[in-house]
N, C-alpha and C. Protein backbone atom coordinates (compact mmCIF):
# COMPACT_ATOMS: atom_id res chain seq x y z
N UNK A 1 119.64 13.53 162.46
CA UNK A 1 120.33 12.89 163.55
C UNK A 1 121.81 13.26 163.47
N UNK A 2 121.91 13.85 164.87
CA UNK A 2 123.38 14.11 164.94
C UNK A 2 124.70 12.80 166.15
N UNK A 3 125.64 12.71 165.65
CA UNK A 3 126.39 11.48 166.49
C UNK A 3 127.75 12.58 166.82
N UNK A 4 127.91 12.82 167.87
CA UNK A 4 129.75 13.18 168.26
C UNK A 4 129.96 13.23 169.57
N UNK A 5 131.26 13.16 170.00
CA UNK A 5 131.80 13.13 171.18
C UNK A 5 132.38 14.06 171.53
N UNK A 6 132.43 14.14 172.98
CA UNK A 6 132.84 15.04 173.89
C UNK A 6 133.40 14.68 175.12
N UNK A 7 134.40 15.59 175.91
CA UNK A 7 135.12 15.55 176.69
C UNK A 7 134.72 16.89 177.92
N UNK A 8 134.99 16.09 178.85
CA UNK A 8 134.85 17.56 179.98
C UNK A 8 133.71 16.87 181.46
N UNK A 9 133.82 17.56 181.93
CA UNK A 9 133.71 16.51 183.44
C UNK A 9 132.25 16.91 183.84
N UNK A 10 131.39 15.79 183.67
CA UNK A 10 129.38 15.89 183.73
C UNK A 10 129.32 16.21 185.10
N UNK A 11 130.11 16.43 186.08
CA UNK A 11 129.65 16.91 187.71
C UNK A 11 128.49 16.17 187.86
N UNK A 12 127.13 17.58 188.69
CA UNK A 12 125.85 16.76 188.77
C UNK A 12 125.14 16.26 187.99
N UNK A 13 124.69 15.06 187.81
CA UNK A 13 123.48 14.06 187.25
C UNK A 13 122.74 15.21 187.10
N UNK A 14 122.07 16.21 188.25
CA UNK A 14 120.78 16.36 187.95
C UNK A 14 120.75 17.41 187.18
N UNK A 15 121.92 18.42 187.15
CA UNK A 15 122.18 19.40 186.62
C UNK A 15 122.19 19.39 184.85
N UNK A 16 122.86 18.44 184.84
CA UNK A 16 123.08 17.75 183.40
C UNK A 16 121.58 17.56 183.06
N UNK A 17 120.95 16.63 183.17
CA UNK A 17 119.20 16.45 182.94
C UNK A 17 118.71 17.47 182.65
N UNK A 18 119.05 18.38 183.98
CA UNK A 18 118.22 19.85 183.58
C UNK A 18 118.41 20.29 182.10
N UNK A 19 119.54 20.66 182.08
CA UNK A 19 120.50 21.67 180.76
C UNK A 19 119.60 20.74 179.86
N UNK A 20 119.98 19.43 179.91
CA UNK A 20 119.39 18.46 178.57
C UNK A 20 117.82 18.85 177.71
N UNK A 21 116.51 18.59 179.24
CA UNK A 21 115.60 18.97 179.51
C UNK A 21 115.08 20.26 178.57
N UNK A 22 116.03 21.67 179.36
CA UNK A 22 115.90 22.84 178.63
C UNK A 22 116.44 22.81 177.26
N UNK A 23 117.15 22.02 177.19
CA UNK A 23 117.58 22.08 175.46
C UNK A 23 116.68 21.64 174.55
N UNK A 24 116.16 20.21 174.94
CA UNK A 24 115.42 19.75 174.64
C UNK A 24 113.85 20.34 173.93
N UNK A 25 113.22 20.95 174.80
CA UNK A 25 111.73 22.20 174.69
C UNK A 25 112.35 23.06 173.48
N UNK A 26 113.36 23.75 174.05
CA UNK A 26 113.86 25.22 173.64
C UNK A 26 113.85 24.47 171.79
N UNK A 27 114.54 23.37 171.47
CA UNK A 27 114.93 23.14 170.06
C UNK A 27 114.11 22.02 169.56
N UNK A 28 112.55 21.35 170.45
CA UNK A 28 112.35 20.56 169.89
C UNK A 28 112.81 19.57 169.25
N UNK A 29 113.71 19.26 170.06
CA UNK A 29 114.59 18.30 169.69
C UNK A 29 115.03 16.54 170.98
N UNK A 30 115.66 16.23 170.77
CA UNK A 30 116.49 14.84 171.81
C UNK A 30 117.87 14.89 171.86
N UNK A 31 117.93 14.81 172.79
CA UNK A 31 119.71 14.76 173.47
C UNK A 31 119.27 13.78 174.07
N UNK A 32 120.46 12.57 173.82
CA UNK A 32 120.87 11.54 174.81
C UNK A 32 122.55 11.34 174.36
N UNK A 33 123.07 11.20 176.16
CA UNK A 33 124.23 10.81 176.29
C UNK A 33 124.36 9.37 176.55
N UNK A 34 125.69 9.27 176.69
CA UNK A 34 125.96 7.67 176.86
C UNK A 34 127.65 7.64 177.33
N UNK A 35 127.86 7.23 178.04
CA UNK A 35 129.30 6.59 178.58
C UNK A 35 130.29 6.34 176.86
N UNK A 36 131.24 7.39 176.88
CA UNK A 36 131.78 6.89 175.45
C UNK A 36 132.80 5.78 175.65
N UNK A 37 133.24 5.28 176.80
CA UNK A 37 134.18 4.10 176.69
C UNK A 37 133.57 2.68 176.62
N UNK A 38 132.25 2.82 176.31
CA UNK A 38 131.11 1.45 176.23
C UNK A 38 130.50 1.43 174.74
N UNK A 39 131.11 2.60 174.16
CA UNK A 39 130.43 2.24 173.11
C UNK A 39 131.47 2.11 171.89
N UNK A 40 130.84 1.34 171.00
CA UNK A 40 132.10 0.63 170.49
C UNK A 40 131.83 1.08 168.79
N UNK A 41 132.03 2.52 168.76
CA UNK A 41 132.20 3.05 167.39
C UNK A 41 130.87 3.67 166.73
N UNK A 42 130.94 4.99 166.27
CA UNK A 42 129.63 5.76 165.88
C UNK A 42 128.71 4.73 165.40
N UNK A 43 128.97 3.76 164.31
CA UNK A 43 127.55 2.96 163.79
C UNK A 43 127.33 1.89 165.12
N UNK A 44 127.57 1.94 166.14
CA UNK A 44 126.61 1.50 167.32
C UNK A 44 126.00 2.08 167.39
N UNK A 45 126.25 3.65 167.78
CA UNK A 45 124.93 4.58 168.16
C UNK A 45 123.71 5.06 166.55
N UNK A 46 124.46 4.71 165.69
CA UNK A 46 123.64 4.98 164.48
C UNK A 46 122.28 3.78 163.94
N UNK A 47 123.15 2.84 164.21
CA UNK A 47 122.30 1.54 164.21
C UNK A 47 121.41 2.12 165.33
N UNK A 48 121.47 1.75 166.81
CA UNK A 48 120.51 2.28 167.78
C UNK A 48 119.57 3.41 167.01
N UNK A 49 119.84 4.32 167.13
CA UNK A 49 118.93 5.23 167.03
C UNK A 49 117.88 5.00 165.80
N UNK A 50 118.68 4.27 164.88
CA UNK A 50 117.52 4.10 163.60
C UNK A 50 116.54 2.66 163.88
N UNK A 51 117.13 1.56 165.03
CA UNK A 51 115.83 0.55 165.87
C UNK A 51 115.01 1.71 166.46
N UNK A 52 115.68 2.24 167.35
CA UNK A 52 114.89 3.14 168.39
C UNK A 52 113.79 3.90 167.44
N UNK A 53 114.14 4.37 166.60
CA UNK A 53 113.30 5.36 165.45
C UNK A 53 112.31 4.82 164.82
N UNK A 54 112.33 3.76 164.76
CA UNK A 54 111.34 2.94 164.16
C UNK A 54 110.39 2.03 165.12
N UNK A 55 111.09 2.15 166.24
CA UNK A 55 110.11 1.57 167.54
C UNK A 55 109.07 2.40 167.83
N UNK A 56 109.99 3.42 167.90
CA UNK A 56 109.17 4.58 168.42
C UNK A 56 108.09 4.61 167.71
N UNK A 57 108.01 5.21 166.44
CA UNK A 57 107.27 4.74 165.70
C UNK A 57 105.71 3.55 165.87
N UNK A 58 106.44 3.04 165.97
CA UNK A 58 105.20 1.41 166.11
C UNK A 58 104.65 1.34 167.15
N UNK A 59 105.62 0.88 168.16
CA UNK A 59 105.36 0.57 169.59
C UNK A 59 106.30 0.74 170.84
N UNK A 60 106.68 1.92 171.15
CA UNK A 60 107.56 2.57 172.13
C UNK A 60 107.66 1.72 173.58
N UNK A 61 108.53 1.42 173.90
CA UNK A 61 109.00 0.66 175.48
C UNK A 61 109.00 2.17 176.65
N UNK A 62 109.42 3.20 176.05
CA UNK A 62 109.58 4.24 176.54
C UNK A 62 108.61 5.60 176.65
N UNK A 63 109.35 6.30 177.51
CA UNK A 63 108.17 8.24 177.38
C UNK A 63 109.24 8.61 176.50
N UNK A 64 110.09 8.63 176.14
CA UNK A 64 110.89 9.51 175.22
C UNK A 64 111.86 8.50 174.24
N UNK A 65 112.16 9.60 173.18
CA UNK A 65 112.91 8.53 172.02
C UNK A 65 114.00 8.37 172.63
N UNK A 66 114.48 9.34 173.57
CA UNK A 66 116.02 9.56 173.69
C UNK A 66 116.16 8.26 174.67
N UNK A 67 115.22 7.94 175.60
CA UNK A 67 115.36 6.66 176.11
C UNK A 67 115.20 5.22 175.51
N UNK A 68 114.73 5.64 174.51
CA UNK A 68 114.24 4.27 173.41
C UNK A 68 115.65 3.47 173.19
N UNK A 69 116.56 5.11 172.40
CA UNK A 69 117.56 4.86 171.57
C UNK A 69 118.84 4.11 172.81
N UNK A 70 118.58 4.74 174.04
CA UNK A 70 119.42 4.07 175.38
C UNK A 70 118.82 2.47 175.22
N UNK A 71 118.09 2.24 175.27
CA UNK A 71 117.82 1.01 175.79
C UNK A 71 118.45 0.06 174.31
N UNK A 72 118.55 0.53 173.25
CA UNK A 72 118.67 -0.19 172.06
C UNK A 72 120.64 -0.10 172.07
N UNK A 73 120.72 0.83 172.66
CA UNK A 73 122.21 0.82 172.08
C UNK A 73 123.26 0.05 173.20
N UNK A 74 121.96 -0.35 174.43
CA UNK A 74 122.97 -1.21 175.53
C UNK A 74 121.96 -2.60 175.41
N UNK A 75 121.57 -2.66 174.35
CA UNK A 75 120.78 -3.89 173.92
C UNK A 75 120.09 -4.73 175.35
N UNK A 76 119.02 -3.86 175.79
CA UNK A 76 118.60 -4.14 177.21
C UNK A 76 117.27 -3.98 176.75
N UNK A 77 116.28 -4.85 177.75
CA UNK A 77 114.99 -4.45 177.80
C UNK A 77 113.97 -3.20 178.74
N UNK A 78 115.05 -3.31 180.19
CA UNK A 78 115.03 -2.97 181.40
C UNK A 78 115.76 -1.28 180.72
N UNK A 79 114.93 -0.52 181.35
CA UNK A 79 115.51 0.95 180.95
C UNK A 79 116.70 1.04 182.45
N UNK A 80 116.39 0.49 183.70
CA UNK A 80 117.80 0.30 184.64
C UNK A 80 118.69 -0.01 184.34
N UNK A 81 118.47 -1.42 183.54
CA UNK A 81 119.70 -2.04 183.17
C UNK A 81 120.55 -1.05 181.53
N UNK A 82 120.03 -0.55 181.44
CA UNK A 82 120.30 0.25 179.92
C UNK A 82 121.26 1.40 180.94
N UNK A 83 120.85 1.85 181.87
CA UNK A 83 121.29 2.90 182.19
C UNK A 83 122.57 2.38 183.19
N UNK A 84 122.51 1.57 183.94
CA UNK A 84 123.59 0.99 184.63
C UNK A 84 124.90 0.66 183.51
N UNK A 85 124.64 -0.13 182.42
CA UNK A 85 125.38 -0.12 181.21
C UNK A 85 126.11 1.21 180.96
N UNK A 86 125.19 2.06 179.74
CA UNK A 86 125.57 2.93 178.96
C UNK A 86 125.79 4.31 179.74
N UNK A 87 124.81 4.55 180.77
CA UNK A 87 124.73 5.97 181.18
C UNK A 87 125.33 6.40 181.96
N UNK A 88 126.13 8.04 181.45
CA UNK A 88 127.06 8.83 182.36
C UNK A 88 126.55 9.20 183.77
N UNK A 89 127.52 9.53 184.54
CA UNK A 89 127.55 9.76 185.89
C UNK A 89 128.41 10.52 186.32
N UNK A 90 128.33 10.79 187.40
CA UNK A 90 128.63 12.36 188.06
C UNK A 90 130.30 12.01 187.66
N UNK A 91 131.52 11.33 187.64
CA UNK A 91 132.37 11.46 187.25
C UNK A 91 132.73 10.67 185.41
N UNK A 92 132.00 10.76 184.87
CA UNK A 92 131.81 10.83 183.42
C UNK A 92 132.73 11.91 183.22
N UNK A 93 133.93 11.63 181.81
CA UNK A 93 134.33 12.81 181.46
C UNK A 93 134.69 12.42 179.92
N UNK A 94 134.20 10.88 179.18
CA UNK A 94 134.41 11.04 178.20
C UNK A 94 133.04 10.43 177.67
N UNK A 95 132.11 11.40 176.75
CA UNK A 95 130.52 11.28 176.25
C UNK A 95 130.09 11.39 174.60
N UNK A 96 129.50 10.25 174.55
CA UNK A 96 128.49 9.68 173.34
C UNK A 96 127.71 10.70 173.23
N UNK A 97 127.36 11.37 172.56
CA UNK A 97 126.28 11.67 172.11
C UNK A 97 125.44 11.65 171.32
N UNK A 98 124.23 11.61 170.85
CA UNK A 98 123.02 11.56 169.91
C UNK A 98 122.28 12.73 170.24
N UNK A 99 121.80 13.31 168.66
CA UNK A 99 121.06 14.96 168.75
C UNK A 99 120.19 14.13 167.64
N UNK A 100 118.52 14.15 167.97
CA UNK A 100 117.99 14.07 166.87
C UNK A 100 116.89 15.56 166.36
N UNK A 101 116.63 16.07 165.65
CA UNK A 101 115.97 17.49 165.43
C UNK A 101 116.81 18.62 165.33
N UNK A 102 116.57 19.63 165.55
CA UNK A 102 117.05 20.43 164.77
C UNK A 102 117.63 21.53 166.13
N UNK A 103 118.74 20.91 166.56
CA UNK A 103 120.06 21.45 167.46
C UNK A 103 121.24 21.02 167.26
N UNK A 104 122.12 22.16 166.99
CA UNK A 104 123.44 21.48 166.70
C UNK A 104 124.35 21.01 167.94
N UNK A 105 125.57 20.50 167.04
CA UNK A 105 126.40 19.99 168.41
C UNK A 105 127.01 21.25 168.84
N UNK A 106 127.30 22.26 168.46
CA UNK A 106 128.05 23.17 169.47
C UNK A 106 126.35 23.96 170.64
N UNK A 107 125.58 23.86 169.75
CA UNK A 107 124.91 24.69 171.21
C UNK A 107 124.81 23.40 172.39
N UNK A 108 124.83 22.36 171.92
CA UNK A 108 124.80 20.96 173.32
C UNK A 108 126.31 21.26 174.07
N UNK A 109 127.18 21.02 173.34
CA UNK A 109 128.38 21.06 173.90
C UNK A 109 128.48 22.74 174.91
N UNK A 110 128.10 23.79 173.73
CA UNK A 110 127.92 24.55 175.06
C UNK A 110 127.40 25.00 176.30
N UNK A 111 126.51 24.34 176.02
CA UNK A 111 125.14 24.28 177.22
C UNK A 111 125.92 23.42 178.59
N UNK A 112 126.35 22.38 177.95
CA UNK A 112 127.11 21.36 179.03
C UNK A 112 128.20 21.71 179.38
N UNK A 113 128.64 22.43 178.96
CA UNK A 113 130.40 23.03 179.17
C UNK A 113 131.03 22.03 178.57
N UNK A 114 130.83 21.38 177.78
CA UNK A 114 132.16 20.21 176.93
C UNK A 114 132.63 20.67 175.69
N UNK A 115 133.93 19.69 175.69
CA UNK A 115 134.86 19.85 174.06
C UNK A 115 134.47 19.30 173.34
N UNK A 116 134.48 19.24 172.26
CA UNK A 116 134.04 18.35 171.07
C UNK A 116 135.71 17.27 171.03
N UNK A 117 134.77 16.33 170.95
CA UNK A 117 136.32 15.01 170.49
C UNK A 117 136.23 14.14 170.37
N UNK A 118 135.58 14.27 168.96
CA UNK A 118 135.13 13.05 168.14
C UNK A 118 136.12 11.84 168.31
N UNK A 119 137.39 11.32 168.75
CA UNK A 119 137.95 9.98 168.92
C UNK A 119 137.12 9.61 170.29
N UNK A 120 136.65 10.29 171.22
CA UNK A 120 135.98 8.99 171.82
C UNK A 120 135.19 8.28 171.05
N UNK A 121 134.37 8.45 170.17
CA UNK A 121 133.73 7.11 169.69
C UNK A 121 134.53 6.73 168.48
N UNK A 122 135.77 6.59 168.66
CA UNK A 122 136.63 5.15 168.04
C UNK A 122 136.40 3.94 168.56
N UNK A 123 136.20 3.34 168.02
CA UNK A 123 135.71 1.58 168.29
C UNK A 123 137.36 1.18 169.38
N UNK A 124 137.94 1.28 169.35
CA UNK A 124 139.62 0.85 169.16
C UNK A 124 139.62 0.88 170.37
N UNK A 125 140.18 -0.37 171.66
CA UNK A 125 140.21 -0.01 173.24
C UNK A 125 139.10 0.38 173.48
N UNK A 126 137.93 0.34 173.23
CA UNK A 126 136.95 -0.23 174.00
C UNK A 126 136.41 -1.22 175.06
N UNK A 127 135.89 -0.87 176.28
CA UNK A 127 135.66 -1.58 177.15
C UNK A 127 134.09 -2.53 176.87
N UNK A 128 134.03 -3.70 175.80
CA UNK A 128 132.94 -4.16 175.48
C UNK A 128 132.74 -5.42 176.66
N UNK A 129 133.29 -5.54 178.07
CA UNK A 129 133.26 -6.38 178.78
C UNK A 129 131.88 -6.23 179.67
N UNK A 130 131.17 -5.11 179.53
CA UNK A 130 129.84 -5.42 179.81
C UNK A 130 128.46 -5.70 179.17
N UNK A 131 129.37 -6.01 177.93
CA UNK A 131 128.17 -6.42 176.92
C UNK A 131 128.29 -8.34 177.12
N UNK A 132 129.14 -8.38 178.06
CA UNK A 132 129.21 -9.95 178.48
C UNK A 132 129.60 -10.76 176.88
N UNK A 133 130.56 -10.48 175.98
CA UNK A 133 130.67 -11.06 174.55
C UNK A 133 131.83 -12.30 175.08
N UNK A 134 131.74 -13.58 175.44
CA UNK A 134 132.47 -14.49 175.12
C UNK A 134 134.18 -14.62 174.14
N UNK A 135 134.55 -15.45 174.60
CA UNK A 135 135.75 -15.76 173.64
C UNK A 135 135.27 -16.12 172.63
N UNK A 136 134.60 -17.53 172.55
CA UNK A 136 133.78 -18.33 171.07
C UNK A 136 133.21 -17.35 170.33
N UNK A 137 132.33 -16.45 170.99
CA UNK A 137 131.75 -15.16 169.94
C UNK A 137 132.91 -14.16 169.13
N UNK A 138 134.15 -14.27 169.69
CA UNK A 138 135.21 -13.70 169.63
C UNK A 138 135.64 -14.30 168.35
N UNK A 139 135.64 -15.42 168.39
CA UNK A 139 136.04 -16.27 167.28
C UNK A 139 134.98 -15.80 166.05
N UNK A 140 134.40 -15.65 166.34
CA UNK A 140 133.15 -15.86 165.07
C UNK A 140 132.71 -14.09 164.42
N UNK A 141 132.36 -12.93 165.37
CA UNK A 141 132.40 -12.04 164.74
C UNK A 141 133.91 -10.79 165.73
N UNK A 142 133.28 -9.87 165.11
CA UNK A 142 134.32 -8.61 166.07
C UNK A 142 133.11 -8.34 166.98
N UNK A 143 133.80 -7.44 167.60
CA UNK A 143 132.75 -6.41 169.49
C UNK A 143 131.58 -5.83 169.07
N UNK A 144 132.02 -5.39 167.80
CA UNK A 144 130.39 -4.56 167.00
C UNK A 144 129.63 -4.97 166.37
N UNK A 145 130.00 -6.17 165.57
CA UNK A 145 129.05 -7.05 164.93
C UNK A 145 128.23 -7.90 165.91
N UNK A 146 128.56 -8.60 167.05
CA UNK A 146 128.29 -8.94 168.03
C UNK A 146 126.99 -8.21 168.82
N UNK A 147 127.29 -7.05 169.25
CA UNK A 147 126.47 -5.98 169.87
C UNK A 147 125.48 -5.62 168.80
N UNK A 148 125.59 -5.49 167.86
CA UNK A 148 124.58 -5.13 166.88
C UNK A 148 123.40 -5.90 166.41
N UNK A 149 124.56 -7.65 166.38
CA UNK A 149 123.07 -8.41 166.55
C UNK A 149 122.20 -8.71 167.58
N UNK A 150 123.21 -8.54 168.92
CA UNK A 150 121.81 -8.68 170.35
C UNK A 150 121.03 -7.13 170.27
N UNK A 151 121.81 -5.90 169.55
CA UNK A 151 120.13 -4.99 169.23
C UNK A 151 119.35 -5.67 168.71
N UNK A 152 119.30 -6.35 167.41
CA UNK A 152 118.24 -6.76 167.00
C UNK A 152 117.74 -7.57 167.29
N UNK A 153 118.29 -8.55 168.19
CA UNK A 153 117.55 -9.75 168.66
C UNK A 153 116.38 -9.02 169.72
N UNK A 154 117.27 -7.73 170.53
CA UNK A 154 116.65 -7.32 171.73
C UNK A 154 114.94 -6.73 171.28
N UNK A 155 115.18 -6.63 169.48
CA UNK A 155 113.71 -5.77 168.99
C UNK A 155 112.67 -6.69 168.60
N UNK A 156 113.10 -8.12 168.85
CA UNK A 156 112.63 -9.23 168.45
C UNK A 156 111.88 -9.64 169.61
N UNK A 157 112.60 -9.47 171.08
CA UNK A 157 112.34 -9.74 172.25
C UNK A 157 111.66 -9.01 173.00
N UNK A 158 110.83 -7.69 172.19
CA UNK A 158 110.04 -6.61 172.75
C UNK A 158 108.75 -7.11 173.55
């Protein structure tokens, strides 16, 4: 499992899918993106992917891991609502990524036309206001400890 970020402007949705798609076959592998200003520091997406990995495993919500690991890392049940959350869109220009199998990050990044730039997933100025986290919760843990336990509650709630 690979985690890094990137910069550079996703244009078409469908175009993007495609490239993903073909990457995907070609390396036997998973690419999933994610909105990097929602996510609130690499061990979000690391945590995710290792619920998702083990769902998968057992008892999958999903057709693919790469959607598993979406739905776990916007702690949703609803693969809509996972994607309304976390997932990039035609003016996306700063991206999460997850590689699991055996493709590196420069052939993704080149396939997509993006930079590598690993500070988008700095936790720091993060927009965690659609993970709906309260003040009182505020009091009690930080944005990531928070989000990490409604993943697991969300694997509880399968």
């Amino acid at each position: 499992m690979n985690i890094f970020g990137a910069r550079g402007q996703i244009g078409n949705i469908e175009d993007i899918l495609s490239a993903i798609s073909k990457l995907e076959k070609e390396h036997d592998s998973v690419v999933q993106l994610f909105r990097a200003d929602r996510i609130i520091g690499k061990e979000h997406l690391q945590t995710a992917a290792e619920m998702a990995t083990r769902a998968w495993a057992r008892n999958p919500r999903t057709k693919t891991l790469g959607m598993e690991i979406l739905l776990y890392a916007a702690a949703e049940r609803q693969i809509s609502g996972a994607i309304d959350k976390l997932g990039v869109q035609d003016d996306t220009t700063e991206i999460a990524i997850i590689t699991v199998g055996q493709i590196s990050s420069e052939e993704v990044l080149t396939a997509l036309n993006l930079q590598s730039a690993d500070d988008v997933l700095d936790a720091e100025g993060k927009d965690y206001s659609i993970f709906k986290i309260s003040k009182e919760e505020m009091n009690f843990a930080s944005p990531v400890e928070i989000i990490l336990e409604r993943m697991a509650l969300s694997e509880l709630n399968r």
